[in-house]
C-alpha atoms as a PDB file:
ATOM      1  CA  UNK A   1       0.000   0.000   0.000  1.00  0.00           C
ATOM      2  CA  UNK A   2       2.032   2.733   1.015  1.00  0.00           C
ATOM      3  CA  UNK A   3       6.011   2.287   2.453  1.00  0.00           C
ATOM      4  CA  UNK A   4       7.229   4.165   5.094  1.00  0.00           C
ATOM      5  CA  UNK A   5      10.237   3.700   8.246  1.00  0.00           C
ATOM      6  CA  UNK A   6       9.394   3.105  11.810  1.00  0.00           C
ATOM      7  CA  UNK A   7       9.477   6.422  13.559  1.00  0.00           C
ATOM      8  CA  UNK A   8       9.593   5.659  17.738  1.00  0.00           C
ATOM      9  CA  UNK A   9      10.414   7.588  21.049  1.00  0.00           C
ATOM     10  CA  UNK A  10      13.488   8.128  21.963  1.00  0.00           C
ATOM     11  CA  UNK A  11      14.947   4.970  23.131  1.00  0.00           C
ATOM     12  CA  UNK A  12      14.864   4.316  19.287  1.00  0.00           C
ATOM     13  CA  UNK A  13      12.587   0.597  19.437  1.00  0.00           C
ATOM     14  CA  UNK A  14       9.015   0.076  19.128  1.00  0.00           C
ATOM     15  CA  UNK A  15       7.504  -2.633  20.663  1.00  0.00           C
ATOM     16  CA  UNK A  16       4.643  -4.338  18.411  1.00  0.00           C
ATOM     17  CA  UNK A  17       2.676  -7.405  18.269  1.00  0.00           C
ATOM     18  CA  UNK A  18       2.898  -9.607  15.632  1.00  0.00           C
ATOM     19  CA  UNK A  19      -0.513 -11.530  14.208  1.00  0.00           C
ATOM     20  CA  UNK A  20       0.643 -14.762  16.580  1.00  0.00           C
ATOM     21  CA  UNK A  21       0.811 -12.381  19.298  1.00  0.00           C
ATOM     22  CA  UNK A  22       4.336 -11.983  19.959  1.00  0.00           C
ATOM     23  CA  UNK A  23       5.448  -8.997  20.995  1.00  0.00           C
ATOM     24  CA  UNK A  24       9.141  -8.059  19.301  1.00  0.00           C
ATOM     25  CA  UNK A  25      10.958  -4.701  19.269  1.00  0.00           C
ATOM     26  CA  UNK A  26      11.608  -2.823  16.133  1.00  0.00           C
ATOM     27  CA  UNK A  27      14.748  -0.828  15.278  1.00  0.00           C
ATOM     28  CA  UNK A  28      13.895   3.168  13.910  1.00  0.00           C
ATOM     29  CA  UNK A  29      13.653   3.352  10.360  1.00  0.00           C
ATOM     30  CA  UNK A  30      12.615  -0.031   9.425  1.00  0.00           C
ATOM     31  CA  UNK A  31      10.938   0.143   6.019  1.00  0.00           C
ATOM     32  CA  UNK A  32       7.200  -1.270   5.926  1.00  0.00           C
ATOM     33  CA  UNK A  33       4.699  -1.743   4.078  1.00  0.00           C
ATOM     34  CA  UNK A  34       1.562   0.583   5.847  1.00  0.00           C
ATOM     35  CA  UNK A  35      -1.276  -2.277   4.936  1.00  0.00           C
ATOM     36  CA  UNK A  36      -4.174  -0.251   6.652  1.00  0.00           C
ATOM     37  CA  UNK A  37      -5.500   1.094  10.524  1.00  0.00           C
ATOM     38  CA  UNK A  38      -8.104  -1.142  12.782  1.00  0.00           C
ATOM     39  CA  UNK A  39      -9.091  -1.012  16.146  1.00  0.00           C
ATOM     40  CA  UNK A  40      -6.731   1.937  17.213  1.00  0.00           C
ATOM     41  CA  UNK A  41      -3.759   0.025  15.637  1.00  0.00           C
ATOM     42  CA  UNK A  42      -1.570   0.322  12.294  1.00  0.00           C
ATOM     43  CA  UNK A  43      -1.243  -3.149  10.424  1.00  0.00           C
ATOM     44  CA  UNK A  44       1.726  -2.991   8.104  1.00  0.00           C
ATOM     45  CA  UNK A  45       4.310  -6.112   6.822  1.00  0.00           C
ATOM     46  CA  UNK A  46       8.120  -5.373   7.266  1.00  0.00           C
ATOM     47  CA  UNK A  47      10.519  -4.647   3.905  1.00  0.00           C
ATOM     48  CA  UNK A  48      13.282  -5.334   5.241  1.00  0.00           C
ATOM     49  CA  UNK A  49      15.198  -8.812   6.835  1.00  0.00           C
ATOM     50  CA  UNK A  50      17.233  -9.165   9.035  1.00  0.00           C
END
């Protein structure tokens, strides 16, 4: 849909769950994929692997 990077505070990681439920920590900047908004939360598929 629409890529953009990760902006977070200023520890630089954002903490998101995953659809499993996971919860990981992303690095600023990441490139994603913005997929769409539901329930107060962004849905969006990462770019980039590790």
């Amino acid at each position: 849909m629409a890529n953009k990077a990760i902006t977070t505070d200023s520890t630089g990681w954002l903490r998101v769950k995953l659809s499993g439920g996971t919860i990981i920590s992303l690095p600023k900047h990441l490139k994603v994929d913005f997929t769409g908004r539901s329930g107060g939360r962004d849905h969006f598929k990462i770019m980039e692997k590790a």
